[in-house]
Protein backbone atom coordinates (compact mmCIF):
# COMPACT_ATOMS: atom_id res chain seq x y z
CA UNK A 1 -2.19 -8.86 4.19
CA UNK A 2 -5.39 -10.41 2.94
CA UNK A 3 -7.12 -6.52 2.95
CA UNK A 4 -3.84 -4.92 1.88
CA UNK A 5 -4.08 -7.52 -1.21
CA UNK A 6 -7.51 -7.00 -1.98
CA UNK A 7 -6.89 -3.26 -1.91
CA UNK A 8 -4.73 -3.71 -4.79
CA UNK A 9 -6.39 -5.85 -6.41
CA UNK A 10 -9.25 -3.09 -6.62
CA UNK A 11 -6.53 -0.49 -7.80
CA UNK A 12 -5.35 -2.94 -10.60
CA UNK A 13 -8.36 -2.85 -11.73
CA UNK A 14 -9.12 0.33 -12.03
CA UNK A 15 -6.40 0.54 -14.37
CA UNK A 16 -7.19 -2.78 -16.50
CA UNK A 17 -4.34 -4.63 -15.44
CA UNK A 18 -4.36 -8.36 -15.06
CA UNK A 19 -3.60 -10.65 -12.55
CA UNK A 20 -3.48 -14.18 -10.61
CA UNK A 21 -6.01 -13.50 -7.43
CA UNK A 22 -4.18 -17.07 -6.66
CA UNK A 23 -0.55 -15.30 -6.34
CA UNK A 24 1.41 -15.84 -3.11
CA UNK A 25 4.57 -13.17 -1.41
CA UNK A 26 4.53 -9.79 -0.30
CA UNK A 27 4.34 -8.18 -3.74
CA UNK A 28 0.95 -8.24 -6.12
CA UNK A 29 1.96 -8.42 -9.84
CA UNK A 30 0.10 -7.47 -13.07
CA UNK A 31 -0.11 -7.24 -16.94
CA UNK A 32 -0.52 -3.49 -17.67
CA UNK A 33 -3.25 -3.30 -20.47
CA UNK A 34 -2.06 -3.49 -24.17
CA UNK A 35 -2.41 -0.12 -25.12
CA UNK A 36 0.54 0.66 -23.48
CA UNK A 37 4.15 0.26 -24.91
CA UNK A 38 5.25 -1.07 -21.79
CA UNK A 39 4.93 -0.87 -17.82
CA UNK A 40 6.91 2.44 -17.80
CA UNK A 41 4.00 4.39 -19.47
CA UNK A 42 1.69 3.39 -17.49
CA UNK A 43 3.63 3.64 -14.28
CA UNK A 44 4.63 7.67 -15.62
CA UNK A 45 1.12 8.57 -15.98
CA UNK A 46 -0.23 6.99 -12.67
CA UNK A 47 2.58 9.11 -11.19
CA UNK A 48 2.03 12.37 -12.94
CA UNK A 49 -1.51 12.13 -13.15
CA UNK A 50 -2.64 10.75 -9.51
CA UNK A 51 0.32 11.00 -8.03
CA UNK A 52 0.70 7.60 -7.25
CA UNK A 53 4.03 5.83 -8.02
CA UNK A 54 3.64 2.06 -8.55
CA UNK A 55 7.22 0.05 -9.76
CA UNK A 56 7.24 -1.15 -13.52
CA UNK A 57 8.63 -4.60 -13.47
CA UNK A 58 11.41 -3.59 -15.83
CA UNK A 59 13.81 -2.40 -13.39
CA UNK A 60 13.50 -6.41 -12.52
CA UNK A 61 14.72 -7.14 -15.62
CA UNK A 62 13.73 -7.47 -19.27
CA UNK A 63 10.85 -10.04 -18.35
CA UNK A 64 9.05 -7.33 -16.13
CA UNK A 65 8.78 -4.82 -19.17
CA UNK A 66 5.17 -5.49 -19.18
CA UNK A 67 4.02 -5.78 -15.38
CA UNK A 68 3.65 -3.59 -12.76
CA UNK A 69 4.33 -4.54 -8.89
CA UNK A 70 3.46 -3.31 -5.65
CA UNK A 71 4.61 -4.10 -2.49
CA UNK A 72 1.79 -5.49 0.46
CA UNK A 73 4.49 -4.03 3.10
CA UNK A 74 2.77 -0.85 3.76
CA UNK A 75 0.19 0.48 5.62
CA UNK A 76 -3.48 -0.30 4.35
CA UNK A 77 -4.38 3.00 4.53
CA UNK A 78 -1.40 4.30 1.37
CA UNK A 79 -3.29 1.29 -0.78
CA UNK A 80 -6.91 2.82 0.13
CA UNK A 81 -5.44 6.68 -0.82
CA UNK A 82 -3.72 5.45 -4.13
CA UNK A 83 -7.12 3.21 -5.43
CA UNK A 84 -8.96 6.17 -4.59
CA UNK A 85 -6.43 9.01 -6.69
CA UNK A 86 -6.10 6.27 -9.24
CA UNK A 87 -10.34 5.92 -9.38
CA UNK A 88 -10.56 9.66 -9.74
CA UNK A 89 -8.12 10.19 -12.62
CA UNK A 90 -9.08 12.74 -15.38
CA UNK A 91 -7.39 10.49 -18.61
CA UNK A 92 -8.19 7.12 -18.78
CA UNK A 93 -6.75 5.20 -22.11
């Protein structure tokens, strides 16, 4: 899990999310940037732009509005594919 995790760490990242390196579980949360409305937008455009779908906290509840999560339960090499669409996106805010 320790390469999965740094994987998306490196994805964050890319899309200026923040996050606790120190966070513990099989799921990697993190504040989407402000210059989004909320975790939704950014989630749509990963998804239409790179093809990438990541879950916006909201469906969690009202307290996720502004996170994103993904899951350390797949294979290493989706994580390596999505930071690399996600690194070669056309539009970044």
């Amino acid at each position: 899990y320790a390469e999965r995790r740094q994987t998306v760490f490196e994805l964050f990242d890319a899309l200026g999310c923040t996050y606790d390196r120190e966070q513990v579980g099989l799921f990697v949360w993190a504040a989407i940037p402000d210059e989004y409305p909320d975790a939704y937008a950014l989630a749509d455009e990963i998804l239409y732009d790179c093809n990438v779908f990541i879950t916006p906290g909201g469906i969690f509840g009202s307290q996720g509005g502004r996170y994103l999560r993904i899951s350390l339960c797949s294979d290493g090499a989706l994580y390596e594919e999505a930071k690399r669409r996600v690194g070669n996106r056309k539009t970044a805010k």
